[in-house]
C-alpha atoms as a PDB file:
ATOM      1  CA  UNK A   1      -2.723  -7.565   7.753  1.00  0.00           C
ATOM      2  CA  UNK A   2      -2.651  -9.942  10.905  1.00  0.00           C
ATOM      3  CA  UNK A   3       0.780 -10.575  12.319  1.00  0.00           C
ATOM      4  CA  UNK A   4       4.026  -7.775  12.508  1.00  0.00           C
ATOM      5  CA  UNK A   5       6.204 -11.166  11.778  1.00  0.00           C
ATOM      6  CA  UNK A   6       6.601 -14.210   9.675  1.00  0.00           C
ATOM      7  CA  UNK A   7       7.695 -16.613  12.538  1.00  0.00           C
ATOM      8  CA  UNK A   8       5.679 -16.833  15.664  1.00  0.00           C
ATOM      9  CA  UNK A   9       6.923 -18.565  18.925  1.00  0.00           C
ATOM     10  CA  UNK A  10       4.658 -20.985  20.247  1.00  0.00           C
ATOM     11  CA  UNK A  11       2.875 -20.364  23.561  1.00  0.00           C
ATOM     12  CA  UNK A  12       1.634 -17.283  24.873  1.00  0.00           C
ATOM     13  CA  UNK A  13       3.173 -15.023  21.960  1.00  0.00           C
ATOM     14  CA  UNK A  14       1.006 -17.414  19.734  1.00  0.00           C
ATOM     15  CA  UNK A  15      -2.336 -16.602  22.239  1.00  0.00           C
ATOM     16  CA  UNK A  16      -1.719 -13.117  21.522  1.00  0.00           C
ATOM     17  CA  UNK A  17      -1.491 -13.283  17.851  1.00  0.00           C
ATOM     18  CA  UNK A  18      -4.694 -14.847  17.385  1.00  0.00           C
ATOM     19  CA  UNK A  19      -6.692 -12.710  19.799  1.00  0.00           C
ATOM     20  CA  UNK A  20      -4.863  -9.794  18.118  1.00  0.00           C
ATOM     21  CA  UNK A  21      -5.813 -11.471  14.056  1.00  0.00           C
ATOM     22  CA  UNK A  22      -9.348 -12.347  15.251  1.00  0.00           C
ATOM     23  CA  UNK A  23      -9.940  -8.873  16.745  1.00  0.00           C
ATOM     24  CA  UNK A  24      -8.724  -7.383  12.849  1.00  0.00           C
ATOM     25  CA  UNK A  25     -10.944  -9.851  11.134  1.00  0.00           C
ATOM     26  CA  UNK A  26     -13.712  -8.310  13.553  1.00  0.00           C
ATOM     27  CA  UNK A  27     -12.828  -5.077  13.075  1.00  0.00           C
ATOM     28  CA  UNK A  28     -13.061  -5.169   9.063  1.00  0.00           C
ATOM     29  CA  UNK A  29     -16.380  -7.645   9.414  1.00  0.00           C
ATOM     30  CA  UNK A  30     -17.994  -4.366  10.824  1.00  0.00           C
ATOM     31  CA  UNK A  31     -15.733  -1.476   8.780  1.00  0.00           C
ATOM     32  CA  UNK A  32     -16.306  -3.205   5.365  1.00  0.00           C
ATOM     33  CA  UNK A  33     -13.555  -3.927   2.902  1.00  0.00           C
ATOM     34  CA  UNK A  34     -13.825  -5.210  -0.572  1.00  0.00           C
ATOM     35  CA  UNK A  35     -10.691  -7.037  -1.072  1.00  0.00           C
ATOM     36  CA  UNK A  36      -7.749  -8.367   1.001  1.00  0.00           C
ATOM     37  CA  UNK A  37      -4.350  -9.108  -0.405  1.00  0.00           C
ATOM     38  CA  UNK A  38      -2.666 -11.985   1.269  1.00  0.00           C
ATOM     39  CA  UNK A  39       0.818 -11.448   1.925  1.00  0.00           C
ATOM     40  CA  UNK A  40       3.774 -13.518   3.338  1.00  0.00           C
ATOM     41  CA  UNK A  41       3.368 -12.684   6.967  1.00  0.00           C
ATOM     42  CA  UNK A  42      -0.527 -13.537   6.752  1.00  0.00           C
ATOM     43  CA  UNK A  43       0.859 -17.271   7.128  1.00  0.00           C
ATOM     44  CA  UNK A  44       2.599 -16.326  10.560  1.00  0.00           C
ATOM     45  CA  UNK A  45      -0.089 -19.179  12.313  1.00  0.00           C
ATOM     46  CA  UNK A  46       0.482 -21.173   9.352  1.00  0.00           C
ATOM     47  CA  UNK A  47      -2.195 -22.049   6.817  1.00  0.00           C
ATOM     48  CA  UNK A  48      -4.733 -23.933   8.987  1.00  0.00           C
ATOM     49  CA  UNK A  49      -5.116 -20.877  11.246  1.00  0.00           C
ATOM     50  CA  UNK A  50      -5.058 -18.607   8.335  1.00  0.00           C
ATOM     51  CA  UNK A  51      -8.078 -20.417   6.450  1.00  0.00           C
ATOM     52  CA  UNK A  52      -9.920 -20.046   9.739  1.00  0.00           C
ATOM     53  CA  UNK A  53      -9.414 -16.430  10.110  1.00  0.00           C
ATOM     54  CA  UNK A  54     -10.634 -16.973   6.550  1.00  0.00           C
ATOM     55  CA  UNK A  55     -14.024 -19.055   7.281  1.00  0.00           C
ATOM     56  CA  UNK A  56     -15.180 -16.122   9.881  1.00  0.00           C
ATOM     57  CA  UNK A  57     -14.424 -13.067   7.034  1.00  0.00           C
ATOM     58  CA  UNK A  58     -16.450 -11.391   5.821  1.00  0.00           C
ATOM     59  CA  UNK A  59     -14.322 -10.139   2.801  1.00  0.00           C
ATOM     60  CA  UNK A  60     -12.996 -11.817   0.212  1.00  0.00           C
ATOM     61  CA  UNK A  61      -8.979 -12.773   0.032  1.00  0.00           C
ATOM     62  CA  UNK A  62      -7.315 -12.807  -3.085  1.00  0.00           C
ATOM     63  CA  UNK A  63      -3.855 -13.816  -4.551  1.00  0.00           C
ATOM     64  CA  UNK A  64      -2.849 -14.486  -8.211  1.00  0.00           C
ATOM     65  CA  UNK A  65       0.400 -16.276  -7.476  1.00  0.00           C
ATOM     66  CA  UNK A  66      -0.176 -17.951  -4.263  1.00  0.00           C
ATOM     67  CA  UNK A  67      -1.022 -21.715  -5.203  1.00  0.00           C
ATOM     68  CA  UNK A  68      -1.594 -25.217  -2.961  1.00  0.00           C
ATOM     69  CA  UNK A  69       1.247 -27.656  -3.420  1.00  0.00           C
ATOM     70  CA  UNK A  70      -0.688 -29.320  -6.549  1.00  0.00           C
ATOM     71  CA  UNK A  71      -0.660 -25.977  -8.334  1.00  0.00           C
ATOM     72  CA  UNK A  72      -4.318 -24.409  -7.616  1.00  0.00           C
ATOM     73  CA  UNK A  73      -5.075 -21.324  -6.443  1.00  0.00           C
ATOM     74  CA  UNK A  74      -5.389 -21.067  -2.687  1.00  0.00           C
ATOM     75  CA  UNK A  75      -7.392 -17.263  -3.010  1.00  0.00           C
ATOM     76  CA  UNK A  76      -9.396 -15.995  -5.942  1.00  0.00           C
ATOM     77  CA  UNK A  77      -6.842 -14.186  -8.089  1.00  0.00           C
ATOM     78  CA  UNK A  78      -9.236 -10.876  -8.375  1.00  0.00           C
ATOM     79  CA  UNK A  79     -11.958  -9.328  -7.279  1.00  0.00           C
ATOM     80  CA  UNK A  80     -14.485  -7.456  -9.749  1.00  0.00           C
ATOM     81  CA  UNK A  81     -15.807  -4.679  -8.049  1.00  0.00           C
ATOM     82  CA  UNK A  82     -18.914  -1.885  -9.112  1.00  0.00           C
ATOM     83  CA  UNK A  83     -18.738   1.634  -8.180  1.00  0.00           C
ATOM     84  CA  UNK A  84     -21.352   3.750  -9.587  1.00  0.00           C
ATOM     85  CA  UNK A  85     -21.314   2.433 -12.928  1.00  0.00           C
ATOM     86  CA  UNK A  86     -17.841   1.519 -13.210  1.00  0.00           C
ATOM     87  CA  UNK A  87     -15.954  -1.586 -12.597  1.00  0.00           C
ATOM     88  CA  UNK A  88     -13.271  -1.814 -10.510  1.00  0.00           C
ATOM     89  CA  UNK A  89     -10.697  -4.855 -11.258  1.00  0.00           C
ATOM     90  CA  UNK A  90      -8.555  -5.711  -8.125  1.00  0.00           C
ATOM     91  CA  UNK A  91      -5.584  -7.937  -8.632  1.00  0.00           C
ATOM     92  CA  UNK A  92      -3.850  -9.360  -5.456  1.00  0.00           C
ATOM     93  CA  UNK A  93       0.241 -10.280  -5.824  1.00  0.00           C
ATOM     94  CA  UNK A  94       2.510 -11.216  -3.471  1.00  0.00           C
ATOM     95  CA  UNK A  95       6.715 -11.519  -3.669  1.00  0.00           C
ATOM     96  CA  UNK A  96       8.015 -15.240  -3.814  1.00  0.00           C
ATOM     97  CA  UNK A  97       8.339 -16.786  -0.592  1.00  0.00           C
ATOM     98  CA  UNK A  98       9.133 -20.103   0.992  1.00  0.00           C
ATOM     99  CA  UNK A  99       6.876 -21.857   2.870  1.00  0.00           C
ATOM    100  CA  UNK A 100       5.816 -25.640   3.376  1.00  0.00           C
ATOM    101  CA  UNK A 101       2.485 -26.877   1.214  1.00  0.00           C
ATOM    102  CA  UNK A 102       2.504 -23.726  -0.526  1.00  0.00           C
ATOM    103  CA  UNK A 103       3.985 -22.815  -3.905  1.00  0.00           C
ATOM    104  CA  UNK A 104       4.019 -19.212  -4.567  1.00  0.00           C
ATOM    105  CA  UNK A 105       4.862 -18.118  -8.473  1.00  0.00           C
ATOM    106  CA  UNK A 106       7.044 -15.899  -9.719  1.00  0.00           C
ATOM    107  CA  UNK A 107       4.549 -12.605  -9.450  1.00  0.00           C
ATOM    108  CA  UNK A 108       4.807 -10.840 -12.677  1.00  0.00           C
ATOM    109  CA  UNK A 109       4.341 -13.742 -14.298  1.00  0.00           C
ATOM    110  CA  UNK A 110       1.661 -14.741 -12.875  1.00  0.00           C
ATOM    111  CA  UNK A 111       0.161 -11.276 -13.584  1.00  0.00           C
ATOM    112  CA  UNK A 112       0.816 -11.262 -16.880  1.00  0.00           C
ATOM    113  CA  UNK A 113      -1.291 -14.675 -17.411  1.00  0.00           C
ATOM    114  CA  UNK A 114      -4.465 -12.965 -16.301  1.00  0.00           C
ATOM    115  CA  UNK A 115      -4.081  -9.382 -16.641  1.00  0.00           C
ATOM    116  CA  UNK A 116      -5.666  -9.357 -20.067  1.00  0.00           C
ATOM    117  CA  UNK A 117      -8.795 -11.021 -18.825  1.00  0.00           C
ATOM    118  CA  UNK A 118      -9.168  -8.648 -15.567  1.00  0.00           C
ATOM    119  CA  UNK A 119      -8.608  -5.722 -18.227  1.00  0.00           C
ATOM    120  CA  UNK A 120     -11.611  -7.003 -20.358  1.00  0.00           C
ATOM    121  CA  UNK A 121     -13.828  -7.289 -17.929  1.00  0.00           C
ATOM    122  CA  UNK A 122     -12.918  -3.505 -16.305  1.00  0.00           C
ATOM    123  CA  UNK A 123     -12.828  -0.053 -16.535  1.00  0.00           C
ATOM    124  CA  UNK A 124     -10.047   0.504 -13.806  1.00  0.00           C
ATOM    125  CA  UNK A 125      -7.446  -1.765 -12.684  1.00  0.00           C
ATOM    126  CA  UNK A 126      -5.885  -1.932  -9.178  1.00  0.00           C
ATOM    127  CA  UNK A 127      -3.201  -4.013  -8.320  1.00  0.00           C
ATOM    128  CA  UNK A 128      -2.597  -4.743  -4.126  1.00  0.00           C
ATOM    129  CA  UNK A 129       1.241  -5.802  -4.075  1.00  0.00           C
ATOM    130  CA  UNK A 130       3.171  -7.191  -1.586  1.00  0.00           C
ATOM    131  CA  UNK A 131       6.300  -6.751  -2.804  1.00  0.00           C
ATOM    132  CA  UNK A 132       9.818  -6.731  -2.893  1.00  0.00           C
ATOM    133  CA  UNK A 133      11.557  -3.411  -4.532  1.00  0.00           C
ATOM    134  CA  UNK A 134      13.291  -5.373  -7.272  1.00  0.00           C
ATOM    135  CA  UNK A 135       9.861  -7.222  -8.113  1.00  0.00           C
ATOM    136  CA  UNK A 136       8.525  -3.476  -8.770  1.00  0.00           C
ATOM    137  CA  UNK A 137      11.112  -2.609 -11.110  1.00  0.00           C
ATOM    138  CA  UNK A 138       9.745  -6.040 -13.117  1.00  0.00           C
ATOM    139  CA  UNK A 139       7.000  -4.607 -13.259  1.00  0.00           C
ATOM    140  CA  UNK A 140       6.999  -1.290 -14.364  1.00  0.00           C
ATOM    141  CA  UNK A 141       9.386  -2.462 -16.903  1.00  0.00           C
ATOM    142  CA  UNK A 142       6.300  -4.743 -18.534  1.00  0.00           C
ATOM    143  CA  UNK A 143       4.303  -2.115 -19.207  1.00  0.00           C
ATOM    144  CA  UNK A 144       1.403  -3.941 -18.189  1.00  0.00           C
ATOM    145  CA  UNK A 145      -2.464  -2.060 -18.495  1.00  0.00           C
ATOM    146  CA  UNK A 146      -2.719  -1.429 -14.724  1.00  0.00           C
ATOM    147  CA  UNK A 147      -3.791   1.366 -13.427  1.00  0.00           C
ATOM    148  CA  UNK A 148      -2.604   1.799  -9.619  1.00  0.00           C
ATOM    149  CA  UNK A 149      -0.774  -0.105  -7.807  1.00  0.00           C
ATOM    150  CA  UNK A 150      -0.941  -0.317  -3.822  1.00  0.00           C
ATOM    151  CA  UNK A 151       2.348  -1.756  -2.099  1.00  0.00           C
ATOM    152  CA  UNK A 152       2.332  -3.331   1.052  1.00  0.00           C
ATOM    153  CA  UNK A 153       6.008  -4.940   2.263  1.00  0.00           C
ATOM    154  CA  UNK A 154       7.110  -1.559   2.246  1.00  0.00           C
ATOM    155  CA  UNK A 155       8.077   0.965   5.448  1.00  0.00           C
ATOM    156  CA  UNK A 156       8.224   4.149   3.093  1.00  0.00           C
ATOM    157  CA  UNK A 157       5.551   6.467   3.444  1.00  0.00           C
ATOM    158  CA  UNK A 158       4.812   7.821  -0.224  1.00  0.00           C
ATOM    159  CA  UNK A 159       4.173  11.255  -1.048  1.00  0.00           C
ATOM    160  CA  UNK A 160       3.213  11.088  -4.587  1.00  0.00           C
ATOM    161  CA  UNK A 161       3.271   7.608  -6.882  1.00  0.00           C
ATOM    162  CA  UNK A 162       6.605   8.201  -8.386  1.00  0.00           C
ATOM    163  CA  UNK A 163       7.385   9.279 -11.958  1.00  0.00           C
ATOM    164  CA  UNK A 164       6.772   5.854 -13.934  1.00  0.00           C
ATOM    165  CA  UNK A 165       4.120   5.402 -15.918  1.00  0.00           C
ATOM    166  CA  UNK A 166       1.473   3.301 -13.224  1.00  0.00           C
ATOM    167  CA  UNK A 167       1.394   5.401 -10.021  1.00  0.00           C
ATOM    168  CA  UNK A 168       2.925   3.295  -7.205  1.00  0.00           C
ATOM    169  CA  UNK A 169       2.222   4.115  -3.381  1.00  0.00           C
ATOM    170  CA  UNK A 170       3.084   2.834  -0.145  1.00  0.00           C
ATOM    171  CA  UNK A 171       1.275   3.838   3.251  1.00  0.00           C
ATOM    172  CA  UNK A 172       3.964   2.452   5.748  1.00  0.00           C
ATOM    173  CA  UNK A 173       3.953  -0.031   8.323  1.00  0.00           C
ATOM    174  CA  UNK A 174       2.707   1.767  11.401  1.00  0.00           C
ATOM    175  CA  UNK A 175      -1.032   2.569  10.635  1.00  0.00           C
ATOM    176  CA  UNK A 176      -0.662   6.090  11.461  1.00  0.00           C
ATOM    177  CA  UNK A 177      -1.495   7.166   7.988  1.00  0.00           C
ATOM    178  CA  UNK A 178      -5.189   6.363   6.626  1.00  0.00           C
ATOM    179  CA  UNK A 179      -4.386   7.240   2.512  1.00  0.00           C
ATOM    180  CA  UNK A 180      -7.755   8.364   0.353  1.00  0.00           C
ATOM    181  CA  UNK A 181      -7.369   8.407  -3.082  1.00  0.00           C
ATOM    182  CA  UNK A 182      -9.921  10.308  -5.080  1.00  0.00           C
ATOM    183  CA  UNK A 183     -10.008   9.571  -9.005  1.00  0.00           C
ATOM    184  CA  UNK A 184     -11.894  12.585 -10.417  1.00  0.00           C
ATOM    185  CA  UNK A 185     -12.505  11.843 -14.200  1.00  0.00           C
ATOM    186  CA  UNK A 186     -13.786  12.815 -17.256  1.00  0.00           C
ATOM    187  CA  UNK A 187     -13.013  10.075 -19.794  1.00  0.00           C
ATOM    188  CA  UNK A 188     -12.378   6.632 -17.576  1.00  0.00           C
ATOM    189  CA  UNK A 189      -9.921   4.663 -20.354  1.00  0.00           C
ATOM    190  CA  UNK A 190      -7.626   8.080 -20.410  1.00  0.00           C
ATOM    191  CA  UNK A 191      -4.440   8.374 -18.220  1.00  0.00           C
ATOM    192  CA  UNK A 192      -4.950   9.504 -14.857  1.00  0.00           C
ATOM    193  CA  UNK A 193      -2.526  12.768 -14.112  1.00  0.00           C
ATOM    194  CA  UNK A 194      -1.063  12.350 -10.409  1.00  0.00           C
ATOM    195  CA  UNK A 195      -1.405  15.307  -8.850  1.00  0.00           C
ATOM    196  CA  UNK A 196       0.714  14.965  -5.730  1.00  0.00           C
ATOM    197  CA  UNK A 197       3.842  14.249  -8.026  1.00  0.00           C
ATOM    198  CA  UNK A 198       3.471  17.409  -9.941  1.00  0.00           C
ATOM    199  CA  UNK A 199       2.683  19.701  -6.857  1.00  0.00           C
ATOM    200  CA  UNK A 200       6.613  17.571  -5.375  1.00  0.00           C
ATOM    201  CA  UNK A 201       7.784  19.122  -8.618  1.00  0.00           C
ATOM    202  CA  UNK A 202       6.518  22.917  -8.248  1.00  0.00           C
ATOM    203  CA  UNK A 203       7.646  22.774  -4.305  1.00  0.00           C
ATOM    204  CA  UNK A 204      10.622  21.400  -5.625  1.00  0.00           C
ATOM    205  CA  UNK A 205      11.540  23.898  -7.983  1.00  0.00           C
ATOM    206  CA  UNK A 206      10.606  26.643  -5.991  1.00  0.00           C
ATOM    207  CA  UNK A 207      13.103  26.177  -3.183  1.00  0.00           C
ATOM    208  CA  UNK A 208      16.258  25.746  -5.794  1.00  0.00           C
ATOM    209  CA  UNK A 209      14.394  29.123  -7.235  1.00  0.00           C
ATOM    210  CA  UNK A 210      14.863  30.724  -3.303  1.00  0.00           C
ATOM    211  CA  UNK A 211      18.378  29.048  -2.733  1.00  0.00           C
ATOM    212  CA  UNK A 212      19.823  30.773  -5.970  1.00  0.00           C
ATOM    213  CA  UNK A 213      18.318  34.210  -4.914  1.00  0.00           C
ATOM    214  CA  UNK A 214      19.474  34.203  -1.684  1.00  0.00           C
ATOM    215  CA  UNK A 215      22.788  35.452  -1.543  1.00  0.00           C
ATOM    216  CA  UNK A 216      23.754  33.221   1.448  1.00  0.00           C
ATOM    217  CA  UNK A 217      23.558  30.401  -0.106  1.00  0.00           C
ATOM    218  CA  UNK A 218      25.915  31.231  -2.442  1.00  0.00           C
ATOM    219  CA  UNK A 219      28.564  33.697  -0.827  1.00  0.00           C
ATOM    220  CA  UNK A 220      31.200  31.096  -0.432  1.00  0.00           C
ATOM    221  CA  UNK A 221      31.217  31.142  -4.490  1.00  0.00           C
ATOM    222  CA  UNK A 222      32.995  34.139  -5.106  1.00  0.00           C
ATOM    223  CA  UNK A 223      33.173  33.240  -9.199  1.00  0.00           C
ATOM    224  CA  UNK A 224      29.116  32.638  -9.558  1.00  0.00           C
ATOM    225  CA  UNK A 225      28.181  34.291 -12.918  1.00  0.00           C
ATOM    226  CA  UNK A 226      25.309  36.020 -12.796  1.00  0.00           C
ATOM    227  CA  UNK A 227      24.171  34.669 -15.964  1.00  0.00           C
ATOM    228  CA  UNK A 228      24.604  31.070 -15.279  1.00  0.00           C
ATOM    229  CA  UNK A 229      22.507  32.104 -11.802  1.00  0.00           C
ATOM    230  CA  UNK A 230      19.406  33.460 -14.366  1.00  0.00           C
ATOM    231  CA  UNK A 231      19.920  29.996 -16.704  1.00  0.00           C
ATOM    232  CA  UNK A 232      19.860  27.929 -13.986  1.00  0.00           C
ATOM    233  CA  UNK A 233      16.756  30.097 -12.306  1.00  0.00           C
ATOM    234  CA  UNK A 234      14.946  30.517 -16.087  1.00  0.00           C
ATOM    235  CA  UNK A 235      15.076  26.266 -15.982  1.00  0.00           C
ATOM    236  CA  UNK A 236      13.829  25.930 -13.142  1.00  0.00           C
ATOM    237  CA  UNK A 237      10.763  28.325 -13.563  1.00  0.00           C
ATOM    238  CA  UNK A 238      10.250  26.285 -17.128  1.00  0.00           C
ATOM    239  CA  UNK A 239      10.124  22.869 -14.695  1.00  0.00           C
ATOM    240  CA  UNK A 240       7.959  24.596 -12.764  1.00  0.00           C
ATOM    241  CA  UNK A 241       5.430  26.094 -15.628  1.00  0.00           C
ATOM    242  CA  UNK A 242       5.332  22.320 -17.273  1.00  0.00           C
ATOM    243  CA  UNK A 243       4.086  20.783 -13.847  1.00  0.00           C
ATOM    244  CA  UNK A 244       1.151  23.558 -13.450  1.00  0.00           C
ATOM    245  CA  UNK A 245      -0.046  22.825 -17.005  1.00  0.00           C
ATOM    246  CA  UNK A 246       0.132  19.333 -16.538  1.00  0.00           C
ATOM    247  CA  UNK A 247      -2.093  19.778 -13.406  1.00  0.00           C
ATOM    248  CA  UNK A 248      -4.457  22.363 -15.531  1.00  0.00           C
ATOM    249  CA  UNK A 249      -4.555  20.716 -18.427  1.00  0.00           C
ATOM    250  CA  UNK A 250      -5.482  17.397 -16.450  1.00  0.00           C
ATOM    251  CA  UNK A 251      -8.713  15.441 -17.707  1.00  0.00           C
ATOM    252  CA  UNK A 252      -8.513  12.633 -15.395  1.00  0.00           C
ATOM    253  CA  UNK A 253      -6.828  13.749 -12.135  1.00  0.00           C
ATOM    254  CA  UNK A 254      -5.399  11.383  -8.896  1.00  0.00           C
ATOM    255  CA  UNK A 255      -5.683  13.242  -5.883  1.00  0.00           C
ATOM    256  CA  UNK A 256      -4.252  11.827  -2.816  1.00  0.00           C
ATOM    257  CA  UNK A 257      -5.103  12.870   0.723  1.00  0.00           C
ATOM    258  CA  UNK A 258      -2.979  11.524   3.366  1.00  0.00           C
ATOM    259  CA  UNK A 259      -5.025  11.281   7.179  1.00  0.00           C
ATOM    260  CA  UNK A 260      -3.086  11.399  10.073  1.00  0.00           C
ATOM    261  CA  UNK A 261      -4.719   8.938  12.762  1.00  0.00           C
ATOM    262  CA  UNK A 262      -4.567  11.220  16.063  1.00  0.00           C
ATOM    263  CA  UNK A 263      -6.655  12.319  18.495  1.00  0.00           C
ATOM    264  CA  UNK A 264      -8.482  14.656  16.306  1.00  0.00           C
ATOM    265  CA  UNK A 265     -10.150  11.262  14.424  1.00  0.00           C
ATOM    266  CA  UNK A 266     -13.336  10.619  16.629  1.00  0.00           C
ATOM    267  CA  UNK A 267     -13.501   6.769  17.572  1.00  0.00           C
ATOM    268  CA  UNK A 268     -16.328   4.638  15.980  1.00  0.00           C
ATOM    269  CA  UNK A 269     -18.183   3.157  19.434  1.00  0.00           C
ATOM    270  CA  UNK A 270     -18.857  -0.353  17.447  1.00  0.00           C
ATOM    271  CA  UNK A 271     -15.178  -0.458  17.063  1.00  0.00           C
ATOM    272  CA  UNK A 272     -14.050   0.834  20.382  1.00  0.00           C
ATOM    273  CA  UNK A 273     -16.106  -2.538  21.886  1.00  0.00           C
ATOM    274  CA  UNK A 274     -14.333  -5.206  19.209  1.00  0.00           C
ATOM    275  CA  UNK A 275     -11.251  -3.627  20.411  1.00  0.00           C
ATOM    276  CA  UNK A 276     -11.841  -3.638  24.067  1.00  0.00           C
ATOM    277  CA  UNK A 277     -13.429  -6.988  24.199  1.00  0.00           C
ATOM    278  CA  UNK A 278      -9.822  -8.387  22.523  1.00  0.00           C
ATOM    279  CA  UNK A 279      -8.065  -6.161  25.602  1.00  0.00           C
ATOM    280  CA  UNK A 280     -10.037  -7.974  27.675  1.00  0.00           C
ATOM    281  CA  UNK A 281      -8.637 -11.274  26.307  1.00  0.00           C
ATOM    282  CA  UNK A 282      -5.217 -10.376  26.203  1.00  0.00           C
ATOM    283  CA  UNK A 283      -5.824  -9.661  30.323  1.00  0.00           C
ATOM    284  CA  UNK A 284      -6.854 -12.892  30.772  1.00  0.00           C
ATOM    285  CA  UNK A 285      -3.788 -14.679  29.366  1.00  0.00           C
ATOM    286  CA  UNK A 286      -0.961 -15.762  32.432  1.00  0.00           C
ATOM    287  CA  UNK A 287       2.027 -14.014  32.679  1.00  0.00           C
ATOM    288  CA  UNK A 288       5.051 -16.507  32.322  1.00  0.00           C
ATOM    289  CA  UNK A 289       7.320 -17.869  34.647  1.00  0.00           C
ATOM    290  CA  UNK A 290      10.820 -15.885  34.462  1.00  0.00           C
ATOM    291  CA  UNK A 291      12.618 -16.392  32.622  1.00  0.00           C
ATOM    292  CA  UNK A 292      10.156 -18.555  30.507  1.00  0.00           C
ATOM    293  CA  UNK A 293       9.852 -17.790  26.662  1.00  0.00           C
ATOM    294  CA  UNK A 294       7.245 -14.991  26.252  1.00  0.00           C
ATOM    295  CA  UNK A 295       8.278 -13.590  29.735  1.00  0.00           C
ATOM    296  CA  UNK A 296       9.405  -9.945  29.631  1.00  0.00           C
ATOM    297  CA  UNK A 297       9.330  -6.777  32.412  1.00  0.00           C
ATOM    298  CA  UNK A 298       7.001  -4.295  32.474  1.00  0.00           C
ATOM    299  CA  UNK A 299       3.980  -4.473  30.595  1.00  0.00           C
END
């Protein structure tokens, strides 16, 4: 959430990180958030700085794995959260990484130690992950009774939440994408049908559908048999017929909307002056001699 890189060089490039961290913490103080995963590159100020940013939040930070150097947990491990009724169990994980006074667990382990107990107390479990591909593929190979999973660590930009059983999605690492995710449900403890991944499916099959019918894309096959063309075109309508009944048939239905963050989204004016009074900071700090480290052209 607060620095673009695990390392920071000291000096000016370290002014600038804070003033850019404490303008975020700002920024979310007034927006609102319920939970904050802490992540690898959180401890780019190390963890002094980090607890401060900390003291002055006014959201919680969680982490399941990410312990002192006796073994306790730095961050609450979840946050219980109630919605209208329901309540929402968020789990924060992060991938193993090295860093001094802090032990950080192997994640899925550490997951599967309290995931019963978050379960118990909730109707609807999210997991905030950042992690590593491989530790993923750990996970969805546990089987474990979450519901969603949101993965930072990630630069792919997810269109649907893939085909295993938990939906997984990533929103990139540019914040040019604002994701909403609507859960729209009629029995809470049934599985959730994602939408997006069955409307991938119908696109999907409808271009192979157009590409077979088109003679173009097929004149250079002067043997096609017009037969195999109608199999091929008869399996892809049946693909295509399965994914609108799953989307019909749907009792509890993930919808995801993806917001593009452009001109056309009007500015919040409480915002605008958190932002401009960290500008203002930035201004303030010297340019370097050339030359010097932090010293670059242009601006």
């Amino acid at each position: 959430l607060f620095f673009k890189n695990k390392n920071i060089d000291p000096g000016i490039p370290t002014d600038i990180a804070k003033i850019n961290a404490e303008t975020i913490v700002s920024a979310f103080n007034k927006i609102g958030c319920d939970a904050f995963n802490v992540g690898e590159k959180d401890f780019g100020l190390g963890l002094n700085y980090l607890n401060n940013l900390k003291q002055n939040s006014d959201f919680p930070y969680i982490s399941a794995n990410i312990k002192n150097a006796n073994g306790s947990y730095m961050f609450n491990p979840y946050k219980i959260v109630e919605r209208n009724g329901l309540k929402l169990g968020i789990i924060g994980l992060t991938s193993v990484f090295q860093l001094e006074n802090i032990q950080v667990d192997d994640p899925i382990e550490s997951l599967k130690k309290i995931i019963d107990f978050v379960d118990a107390q909730s109707d609807f479990v999210v997991l905030l992950f950042n992690a590593k591909d491989e530790d993923l593929k750990k996970f969805h190979n546990e089987n474990l009774p979450v519901d969603f999973v949101i993965q930072s660590k990630s630069k792919k930009r997810s269109n649907d939440g893939g085909k295993k059983q938990t939906p997984v999605y990533s929103c990139g690492d540019r914040g040019k994408y604002l994701y909403e995710f609507d859960f729209i449900y009629n029995e809470i403890n049934d599985v959730f049908v994602d939408i997006a991944l069955h409307e991938s499916q119908i696109k999907l099959m409808d271009r192979k559908i157009k590409n077979l019918k088109n003679p173009k894309s097929h004149n250079s096959n002067t043997n096609a048999n017009p037969e195999e063309m109608q199999k091929k075109i008869d399996n892809f309508n049946s693909q295509k017929m399965k994914a609108e009944n799953e989307i019909a048939s749907a009792e509890n239905k993930l919808i995801v909307n993806k917001i593009a963050l452009d001109k056309t989204i009007i500015d919040d004016p409480e915002i605008l002056k958190i932002v401009d009074v960290g500008n203002r900071k930035r201004s303030l700090i010297p340019n370097p001699p050339h030359g010097q480290p932090g010293h670059r052209h242009g601006h």
